[in-house]
Protein backbone atom coordinates (compact mmCIF):
# COMPACT_ATOMS: atom_id res chain seq x y z
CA UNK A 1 -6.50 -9.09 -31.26
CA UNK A 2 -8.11 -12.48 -31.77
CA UNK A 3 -5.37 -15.32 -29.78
CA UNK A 4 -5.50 -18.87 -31.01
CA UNK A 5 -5.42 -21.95 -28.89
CA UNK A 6 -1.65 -22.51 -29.67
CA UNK A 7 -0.74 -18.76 -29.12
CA UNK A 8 -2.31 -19.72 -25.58
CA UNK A 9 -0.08 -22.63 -25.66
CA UNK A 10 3.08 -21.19 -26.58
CA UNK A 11 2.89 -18.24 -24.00
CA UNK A 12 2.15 -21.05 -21.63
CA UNK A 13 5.49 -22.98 -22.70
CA UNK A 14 7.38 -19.94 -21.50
CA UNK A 15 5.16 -19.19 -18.74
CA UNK A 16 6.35 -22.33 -17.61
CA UNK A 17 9.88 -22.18 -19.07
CA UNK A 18 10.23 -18.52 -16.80
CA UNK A 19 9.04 -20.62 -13.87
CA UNK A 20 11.34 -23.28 -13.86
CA UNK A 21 14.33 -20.36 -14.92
CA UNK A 22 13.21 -19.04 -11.41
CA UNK A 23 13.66 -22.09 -9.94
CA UNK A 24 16.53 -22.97 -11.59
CA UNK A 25 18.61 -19.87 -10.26
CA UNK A 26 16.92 -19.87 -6.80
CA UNK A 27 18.28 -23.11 -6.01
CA UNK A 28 21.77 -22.05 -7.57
CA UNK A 29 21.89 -18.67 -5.46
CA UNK A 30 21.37 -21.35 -2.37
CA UNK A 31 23.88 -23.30 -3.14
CA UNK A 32 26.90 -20.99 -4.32
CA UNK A 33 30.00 -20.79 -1.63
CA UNK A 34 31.42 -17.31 -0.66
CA UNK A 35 33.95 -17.54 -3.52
CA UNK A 36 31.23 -17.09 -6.06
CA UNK A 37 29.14 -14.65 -3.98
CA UNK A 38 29.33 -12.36 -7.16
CA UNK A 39 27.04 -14.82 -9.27
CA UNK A 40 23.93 -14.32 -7.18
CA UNK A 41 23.69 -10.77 -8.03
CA UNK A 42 23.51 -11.53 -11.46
CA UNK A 43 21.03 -14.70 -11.00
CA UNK A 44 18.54 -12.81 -8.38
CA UNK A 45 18.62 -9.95 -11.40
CA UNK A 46 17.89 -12.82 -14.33
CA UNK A 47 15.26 -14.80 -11.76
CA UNK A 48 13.49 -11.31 -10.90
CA UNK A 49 13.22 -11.11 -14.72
CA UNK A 50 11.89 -14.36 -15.42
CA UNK A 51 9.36 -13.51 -12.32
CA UNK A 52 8.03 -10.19 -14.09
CA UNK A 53 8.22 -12.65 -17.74
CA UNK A 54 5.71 -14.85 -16.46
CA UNK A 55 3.46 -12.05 -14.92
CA UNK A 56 3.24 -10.43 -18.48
CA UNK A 57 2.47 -13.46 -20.42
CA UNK A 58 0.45 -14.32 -17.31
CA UNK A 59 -1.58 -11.24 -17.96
CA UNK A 60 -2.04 -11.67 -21.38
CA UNK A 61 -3.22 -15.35 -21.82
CA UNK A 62 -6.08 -14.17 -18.85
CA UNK A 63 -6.96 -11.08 -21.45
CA UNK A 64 -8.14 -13.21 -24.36
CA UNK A 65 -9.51 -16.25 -22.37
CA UNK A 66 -7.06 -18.66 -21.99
CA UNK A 67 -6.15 -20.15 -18.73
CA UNK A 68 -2.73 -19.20 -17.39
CA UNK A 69 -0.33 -21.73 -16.56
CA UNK A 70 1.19 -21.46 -12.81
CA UNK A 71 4.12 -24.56 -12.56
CA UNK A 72 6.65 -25.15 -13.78
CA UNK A 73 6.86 -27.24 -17.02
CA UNK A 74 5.85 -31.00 -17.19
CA UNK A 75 7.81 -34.02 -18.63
CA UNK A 76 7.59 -33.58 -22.05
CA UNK A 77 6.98 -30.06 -22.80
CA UNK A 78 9.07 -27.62 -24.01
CA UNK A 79 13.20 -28.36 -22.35
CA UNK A 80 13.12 -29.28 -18.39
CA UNK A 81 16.55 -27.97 -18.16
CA UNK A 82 16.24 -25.38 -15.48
CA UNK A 83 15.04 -29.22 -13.29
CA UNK A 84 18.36 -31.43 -14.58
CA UNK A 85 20.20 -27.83 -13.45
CA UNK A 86 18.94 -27.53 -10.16
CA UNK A 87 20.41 -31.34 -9.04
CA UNK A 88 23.42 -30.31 -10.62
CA UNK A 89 24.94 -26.68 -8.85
CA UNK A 90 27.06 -27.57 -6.34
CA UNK A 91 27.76 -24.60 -5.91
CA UNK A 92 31.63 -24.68 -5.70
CA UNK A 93 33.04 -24.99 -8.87
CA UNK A 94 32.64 -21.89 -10.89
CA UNK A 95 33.02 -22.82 -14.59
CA UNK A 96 30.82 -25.73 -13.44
CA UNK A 97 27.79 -23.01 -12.32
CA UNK A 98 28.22 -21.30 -15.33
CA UNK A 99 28.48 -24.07 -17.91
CA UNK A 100 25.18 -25.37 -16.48
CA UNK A 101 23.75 -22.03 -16.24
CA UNK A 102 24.33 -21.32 -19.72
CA UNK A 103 22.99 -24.63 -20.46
CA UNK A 104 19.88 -23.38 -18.58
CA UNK A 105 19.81 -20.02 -20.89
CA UNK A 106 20.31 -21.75 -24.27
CA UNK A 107 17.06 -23.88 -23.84
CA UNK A 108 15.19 -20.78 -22.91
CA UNK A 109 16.60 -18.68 -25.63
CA UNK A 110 15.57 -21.40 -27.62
CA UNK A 111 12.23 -21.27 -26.95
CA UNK A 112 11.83 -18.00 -27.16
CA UNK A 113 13.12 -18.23 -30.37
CA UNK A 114 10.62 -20.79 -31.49
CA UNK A 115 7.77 -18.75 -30.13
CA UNK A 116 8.51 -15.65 -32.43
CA UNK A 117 8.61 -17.94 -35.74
CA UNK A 118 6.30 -21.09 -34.78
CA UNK A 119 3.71 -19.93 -32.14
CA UNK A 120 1.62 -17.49 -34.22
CA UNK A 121 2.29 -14.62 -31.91
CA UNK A 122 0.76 -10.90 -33.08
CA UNK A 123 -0.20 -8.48 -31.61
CA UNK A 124 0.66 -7.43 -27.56
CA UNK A 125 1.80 -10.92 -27.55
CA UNK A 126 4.27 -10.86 -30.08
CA UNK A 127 5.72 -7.51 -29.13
CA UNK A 128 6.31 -8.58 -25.17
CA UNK A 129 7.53 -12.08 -26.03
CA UNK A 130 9.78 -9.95 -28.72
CA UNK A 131 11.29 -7.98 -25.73
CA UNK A 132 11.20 -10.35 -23.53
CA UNK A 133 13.68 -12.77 -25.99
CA UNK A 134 16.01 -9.42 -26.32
CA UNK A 135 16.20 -9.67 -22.52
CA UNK A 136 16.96 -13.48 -22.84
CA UNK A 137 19.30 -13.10 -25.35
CA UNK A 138 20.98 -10.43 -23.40
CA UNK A 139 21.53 -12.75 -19.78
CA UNK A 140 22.52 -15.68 -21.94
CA UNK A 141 25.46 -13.76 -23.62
CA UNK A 142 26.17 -12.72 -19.70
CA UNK A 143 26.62 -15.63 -18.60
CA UNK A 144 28.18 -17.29 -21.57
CA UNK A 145 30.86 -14.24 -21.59
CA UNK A 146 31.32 -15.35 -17.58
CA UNK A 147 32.06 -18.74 -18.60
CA UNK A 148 34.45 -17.95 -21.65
CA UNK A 149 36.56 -15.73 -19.25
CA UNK A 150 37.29 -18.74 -16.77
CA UNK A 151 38.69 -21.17 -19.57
C-alpha cells in the first residue's frame, strides 16, 4: 500500500484528536464528585480506547514512513475541543459533564468522519480508521443517550 503525504496527515489529525480525547476524559475522571462516580467507568473505558486508537494509527504512519505525531493537537488543526473541555468539568453537575462530553465526542466523530471521505485512506489505514469511527460512533451515542436521560 503506497500512503500519501495527506493520508500521513490525516491519521496524524486523529492521532492527535485520540490524544487530546485522553486528556480530555482524564482530567474529567479527576474532577467528578462521588455522585457521578459511575461516569468514570465509562470515560477510563472511552480514554483506554482512544489510548490503543493512537497506538494503531501510531503504528501505521511509522510503517510507510511518515513520522508519527505524539501531542496533542495544535491551535488550528483539526477541533481543540477535548482542551476548551478540560477547563470546563467541574465535575459536579451531571448534565453539565455530559453535555460537554458529548461536545467532546461530536468533534471527534466528526473527524473521523472526514477522514473516511476526505483523507484518501485505503488500505490497513482505511479499514482501522473504519473501525475505529464504529467505536467512536458507538461512545458518542453513550454518552449522548446519558445526557438525554437527565433532561
Amino acid at each position: 500500500m503506497s500512503i500519501t503525504s495527506k493520508t500521513i496527515g490525516t491519521l496524524n489529525d486523529l492521532i492527535e484528536l485520540n490524544n487530546d480525547r485522553i486528556a480530555g476524559f482524564e482530567k474529567a475522571m479527576s474532577d467528578i464528585n462521588q455522585e457521578n462516580v459511575d461516569l468514570k467507568e465509562l470515560f477510563q473505558k472511552f480514554a483506554a480506547d482512544s489510548r490503543k486508537f493512537s497506538q494503531e494509527l501510531t503504528a501505521i504512519v511509522a510503517t510507510q514512513g511518515g513520522e508519527p505525531e505524539t501531542g496533542n493537537s495544535a491551535s488550528g488543526t483539526l477541533h481543540r475541543v477535548w482542551i476548551d473541555v478540560k477547563a470546563i468539568f467541574g465535575g459536579s453537575d451531571r448534565k453539565s459533564i455530559l453535555a460537554e462530553a458529548e461536545r467532546g465526542e461530536d468533534a471527534i466523530k466528526k473527524a473521523y468522519q472526514d477522514a473516511l471521505i476526505d483523507g484518501e485512506l485505503s488500505g490497513n489505514a482505511l479499514e482501522t480508521v473504519r473501525e475505529q469511527s464504529t467505536a467512536i460512533t458507538a461512545g458518542h451515542d453513550a454518552i449522548k443517550a446519558l445526557r438525554d436521560a437527565h433532561k
